[in-house]
C-alpha atoms as a PDB file:
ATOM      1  CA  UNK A   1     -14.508 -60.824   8.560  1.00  0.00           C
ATOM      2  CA  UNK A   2     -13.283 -58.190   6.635  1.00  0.00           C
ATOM      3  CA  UNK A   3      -9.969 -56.238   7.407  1.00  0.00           C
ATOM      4  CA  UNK A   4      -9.400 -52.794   6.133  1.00  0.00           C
ATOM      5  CA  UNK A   5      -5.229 -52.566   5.315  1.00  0.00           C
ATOM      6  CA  UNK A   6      -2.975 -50.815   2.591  1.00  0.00           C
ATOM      7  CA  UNK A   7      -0.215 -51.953   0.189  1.00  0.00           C
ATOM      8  CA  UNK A   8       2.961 -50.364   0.710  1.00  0.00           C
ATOM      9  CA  UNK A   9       6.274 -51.437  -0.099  1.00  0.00           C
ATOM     10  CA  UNK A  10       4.794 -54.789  -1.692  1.00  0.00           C
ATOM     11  CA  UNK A  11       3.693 -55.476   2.428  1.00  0.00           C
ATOM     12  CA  UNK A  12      -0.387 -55.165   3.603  1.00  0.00           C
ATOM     13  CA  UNK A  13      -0.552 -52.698   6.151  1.00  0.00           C
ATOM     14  CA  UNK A  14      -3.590 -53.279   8.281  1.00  0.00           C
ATOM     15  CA  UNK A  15      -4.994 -50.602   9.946  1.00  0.00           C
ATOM     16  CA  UNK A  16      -6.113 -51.968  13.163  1.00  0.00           C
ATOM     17  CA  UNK A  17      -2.912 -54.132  13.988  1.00  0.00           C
ATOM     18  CA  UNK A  18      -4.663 -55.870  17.438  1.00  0.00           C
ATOM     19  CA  UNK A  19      -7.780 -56.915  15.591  1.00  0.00           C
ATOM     20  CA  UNK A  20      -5.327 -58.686  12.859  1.00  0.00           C
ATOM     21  CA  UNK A  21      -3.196 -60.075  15.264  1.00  0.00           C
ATOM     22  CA  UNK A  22      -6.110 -61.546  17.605  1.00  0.00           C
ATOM     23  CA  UNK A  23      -7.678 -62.660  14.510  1.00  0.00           C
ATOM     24  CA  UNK A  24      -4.586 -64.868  13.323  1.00  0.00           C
ATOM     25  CA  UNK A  25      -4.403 -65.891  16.824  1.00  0.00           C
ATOM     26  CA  UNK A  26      -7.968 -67.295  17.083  1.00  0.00           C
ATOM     27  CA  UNK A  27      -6.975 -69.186  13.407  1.00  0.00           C
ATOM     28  CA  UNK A  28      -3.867 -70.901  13.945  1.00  0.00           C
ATOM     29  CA  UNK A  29      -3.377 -74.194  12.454  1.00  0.00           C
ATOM     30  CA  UNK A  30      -6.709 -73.957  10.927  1.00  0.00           C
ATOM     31  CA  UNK A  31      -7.099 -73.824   6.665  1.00  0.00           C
ATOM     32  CA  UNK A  32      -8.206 -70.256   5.562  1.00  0.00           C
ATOM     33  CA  UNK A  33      -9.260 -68.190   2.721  1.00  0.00           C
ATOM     34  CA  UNK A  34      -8.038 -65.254   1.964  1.00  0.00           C
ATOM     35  CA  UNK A  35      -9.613 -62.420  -0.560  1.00  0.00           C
ATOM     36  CA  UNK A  36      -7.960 -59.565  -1.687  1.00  0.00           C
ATOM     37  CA  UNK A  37      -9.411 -56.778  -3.769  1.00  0.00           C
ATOM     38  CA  UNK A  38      -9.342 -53.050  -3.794  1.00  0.00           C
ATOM     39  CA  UNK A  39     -10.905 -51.161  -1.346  1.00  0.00           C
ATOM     40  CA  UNK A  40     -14.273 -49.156  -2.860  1.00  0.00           C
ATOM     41  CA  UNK A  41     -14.507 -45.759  -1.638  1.00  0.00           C
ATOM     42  CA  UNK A  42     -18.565 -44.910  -0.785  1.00  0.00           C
ATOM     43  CA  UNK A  43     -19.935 -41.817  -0.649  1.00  0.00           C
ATOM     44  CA  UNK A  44     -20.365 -39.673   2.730  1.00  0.00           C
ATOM     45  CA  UNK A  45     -23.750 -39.787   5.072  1.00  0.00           C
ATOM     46  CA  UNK A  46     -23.249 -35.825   4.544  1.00  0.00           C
ATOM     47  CA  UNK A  47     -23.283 -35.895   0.564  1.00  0.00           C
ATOM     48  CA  UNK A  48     -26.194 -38.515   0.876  1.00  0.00           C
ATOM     49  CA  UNK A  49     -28.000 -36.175   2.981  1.00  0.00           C
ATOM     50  CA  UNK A  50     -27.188 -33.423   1.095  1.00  0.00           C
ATOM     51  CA  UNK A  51     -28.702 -34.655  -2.239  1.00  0.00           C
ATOM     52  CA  UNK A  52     -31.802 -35.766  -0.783  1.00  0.00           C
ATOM     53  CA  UNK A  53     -32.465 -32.044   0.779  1.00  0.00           C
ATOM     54  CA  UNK A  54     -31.753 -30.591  -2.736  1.00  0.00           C
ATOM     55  CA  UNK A  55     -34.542 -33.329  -4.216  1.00  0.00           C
ATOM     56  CA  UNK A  56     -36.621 -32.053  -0.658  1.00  0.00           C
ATOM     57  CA  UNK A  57     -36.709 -28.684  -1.221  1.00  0.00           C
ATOM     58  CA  UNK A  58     -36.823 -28.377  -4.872  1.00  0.00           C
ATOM     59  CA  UNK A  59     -39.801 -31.172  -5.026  1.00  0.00           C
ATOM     60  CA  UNK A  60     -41.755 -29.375  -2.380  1.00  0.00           C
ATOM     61  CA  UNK A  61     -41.363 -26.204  -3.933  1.00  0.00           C
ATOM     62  CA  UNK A  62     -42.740 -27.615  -7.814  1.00  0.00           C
ATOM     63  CA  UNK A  63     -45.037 -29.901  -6.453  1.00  0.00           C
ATOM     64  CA  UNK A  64     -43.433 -32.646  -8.142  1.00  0.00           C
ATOM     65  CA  UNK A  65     -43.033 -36.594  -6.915  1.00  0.00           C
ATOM     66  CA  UNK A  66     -39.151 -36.784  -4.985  1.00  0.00           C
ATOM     67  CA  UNK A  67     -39.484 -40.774  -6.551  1.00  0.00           C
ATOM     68  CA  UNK A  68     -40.125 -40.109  -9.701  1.00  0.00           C
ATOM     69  CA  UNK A  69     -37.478 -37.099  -9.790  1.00  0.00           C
ATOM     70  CA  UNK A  70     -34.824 -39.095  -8.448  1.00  0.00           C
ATOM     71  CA  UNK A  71     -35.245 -41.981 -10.931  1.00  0.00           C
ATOM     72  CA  UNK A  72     -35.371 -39.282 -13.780  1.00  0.00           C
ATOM     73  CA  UNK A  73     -32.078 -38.272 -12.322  1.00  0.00           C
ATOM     74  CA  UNK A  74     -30.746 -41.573 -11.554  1.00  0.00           C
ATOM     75  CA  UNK A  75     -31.457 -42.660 -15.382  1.00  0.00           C
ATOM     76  CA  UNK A  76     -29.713 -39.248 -16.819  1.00  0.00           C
ATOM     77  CA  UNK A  77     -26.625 -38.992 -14.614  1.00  0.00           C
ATOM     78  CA  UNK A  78     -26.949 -42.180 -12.445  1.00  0.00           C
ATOM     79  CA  UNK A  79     -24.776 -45.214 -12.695  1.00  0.00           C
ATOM     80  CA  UNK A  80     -26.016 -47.586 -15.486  1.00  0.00           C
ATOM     81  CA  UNK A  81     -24.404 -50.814 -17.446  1.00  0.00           C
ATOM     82  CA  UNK A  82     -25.994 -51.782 -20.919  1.00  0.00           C
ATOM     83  CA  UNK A  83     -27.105 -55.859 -20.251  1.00  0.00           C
ATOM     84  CA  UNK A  84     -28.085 -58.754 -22.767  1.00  0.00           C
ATOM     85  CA  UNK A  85     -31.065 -61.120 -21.494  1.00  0.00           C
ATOM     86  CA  UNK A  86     -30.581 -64.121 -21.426  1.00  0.00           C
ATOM     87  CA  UNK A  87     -33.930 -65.210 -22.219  1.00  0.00           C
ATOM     88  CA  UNK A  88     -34.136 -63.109 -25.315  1.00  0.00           C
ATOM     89  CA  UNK A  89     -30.707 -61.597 -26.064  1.00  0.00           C
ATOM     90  CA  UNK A  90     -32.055 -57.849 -25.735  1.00  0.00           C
ATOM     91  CA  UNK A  91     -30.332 -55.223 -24.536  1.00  0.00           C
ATOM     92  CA  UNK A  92     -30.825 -53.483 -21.657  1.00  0.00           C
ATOM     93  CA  UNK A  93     -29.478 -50.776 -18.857  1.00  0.00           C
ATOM     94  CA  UNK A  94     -29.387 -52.197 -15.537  1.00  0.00           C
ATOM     95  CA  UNK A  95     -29.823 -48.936 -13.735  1.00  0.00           C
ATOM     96  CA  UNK A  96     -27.789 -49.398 -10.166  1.00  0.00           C
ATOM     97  CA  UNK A  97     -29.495 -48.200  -6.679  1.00  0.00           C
ATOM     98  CA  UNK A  98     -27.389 -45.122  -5.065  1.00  0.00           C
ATOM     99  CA  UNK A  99     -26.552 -47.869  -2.577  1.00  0.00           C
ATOM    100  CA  UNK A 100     -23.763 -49.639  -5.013  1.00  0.00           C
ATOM    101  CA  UNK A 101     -22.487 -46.378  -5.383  1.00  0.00           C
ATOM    102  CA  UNK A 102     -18.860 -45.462  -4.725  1.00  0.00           C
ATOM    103  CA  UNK A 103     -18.024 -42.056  -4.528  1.00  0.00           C
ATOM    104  CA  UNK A 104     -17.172 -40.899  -7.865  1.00  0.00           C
ATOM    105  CA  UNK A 105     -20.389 -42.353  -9.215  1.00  0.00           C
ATOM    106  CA  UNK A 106     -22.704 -40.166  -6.341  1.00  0.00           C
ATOM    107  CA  UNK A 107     -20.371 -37.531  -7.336  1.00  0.00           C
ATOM    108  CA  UNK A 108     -21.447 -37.647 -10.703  1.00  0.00           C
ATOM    109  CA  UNK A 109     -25.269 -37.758  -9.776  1.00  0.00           C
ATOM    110  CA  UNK A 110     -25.177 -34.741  -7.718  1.00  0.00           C
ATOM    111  CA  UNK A 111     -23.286 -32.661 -10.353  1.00  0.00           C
ATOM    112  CA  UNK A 112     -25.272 -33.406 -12.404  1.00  0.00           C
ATOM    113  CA  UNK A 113     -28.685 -32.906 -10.635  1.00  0.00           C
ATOM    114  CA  UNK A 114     -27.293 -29.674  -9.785  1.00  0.00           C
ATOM    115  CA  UNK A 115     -26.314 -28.715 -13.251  1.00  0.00           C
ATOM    116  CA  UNK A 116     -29.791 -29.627 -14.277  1.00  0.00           C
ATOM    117  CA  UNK A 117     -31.823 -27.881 -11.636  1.00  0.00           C
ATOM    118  CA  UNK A 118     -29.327 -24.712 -12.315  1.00  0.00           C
ATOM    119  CA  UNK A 119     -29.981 -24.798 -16.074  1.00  0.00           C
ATOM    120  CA  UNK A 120     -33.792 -26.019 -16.315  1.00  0.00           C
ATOM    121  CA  UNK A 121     -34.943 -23.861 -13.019  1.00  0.00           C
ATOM    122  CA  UNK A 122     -32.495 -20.550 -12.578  1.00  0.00           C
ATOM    123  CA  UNK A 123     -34.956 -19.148 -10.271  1.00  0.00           C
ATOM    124  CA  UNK A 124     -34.039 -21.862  -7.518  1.00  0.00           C
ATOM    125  CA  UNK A 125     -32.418 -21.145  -4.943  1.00  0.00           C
ATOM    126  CA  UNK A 126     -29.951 -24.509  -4.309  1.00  0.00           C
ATOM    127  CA  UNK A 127     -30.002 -25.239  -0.682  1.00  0.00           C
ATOM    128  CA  UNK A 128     -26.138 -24.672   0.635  1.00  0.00           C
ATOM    129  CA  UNK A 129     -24.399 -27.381   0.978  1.00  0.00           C
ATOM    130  CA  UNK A 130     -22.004 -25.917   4.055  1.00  0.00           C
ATOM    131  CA  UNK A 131     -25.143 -26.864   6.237  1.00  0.00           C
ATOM    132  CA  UNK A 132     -23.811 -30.612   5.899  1.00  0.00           C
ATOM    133  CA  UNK A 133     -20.251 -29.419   6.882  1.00  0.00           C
ATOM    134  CA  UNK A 134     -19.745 -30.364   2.971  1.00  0.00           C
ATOM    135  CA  UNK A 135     -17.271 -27.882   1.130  1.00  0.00           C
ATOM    136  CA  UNK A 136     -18.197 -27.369  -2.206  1.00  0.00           C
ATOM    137  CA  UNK A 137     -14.444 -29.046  -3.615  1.00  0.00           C
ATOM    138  CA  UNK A 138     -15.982 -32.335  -2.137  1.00  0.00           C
ATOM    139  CA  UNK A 139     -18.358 -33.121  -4.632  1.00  0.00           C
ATOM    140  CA  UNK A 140     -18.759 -29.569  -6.978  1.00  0.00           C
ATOM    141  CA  UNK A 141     -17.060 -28.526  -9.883  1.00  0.00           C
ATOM    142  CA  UNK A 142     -17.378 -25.590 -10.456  1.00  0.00           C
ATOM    143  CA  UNK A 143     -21.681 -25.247 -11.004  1.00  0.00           C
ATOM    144  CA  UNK A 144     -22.425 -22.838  -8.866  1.00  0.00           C
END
């Protein structure tokens, strides 16, 4: 199970106190594990939405593949790590699906795919991105 909590004061702070406190209950006197790391932060349903009506639109409108556009994008603003084989010892990008995304990573894809359409195709019109109750401080800086 994993429980959601903050740090303050050097104390974990869980968020849903009941679930914790059942939770320990249902435990006692048995040997646990416990794993702590920092929380990731991933991006919104709205912002996911958002950049796949952008690649709609602007795909339908230039007759062009919304696959193959979207792994352009991914492999010019997308989240990538170089990687050695180990079979050969070449180096590689292991280019990560939008799913291991956090937020500042999908951030970065959708500035950029709108920087690029804005640049490359002026005559676009961007879809608005209020439609997805999105503000454009959530995820734009300053493109349009």
């Amino acid at each position: 199970m994993i429980l959601y909590a903050k740090v303050e004061n050097n104390k974990i702070v869980y968020e849903k106190d009941d679930i914790y406190n059942n939770l320990l209950k249902s435990l006692n006197d048995k040997d646990i594990q416990i794993e702590i790391k920092k929380r990731s932060k991933k991006y919104t349903v709205n912002q996911n939405n958002y950049f796949h009506l952008v690649i709609s639109v602007f795909c339908k409108d230039y007759g062009w593949s919304e696959n193959d556009l979207k792994l352009d994008l991914k492999e010019q603003f997308g989240k990538k790590e170089n990687r050695v084989s180990m079979v050969s010892t070449n180096e590689y990008y292991h280019l990560f699906s939008t799913t291991e995304y956090e937020i500042e990573d999908f951030i970065i894809l959708i500035n950029g795919t709108l920087y690029w359409i804005k640049h490359n195709f002026p005559e676009f019109k961007i879809p608005d991105c209020e439609i997805f109750h999105l503000e454009r401080n959530d995820f734009i800086q300053g493109l349009l």
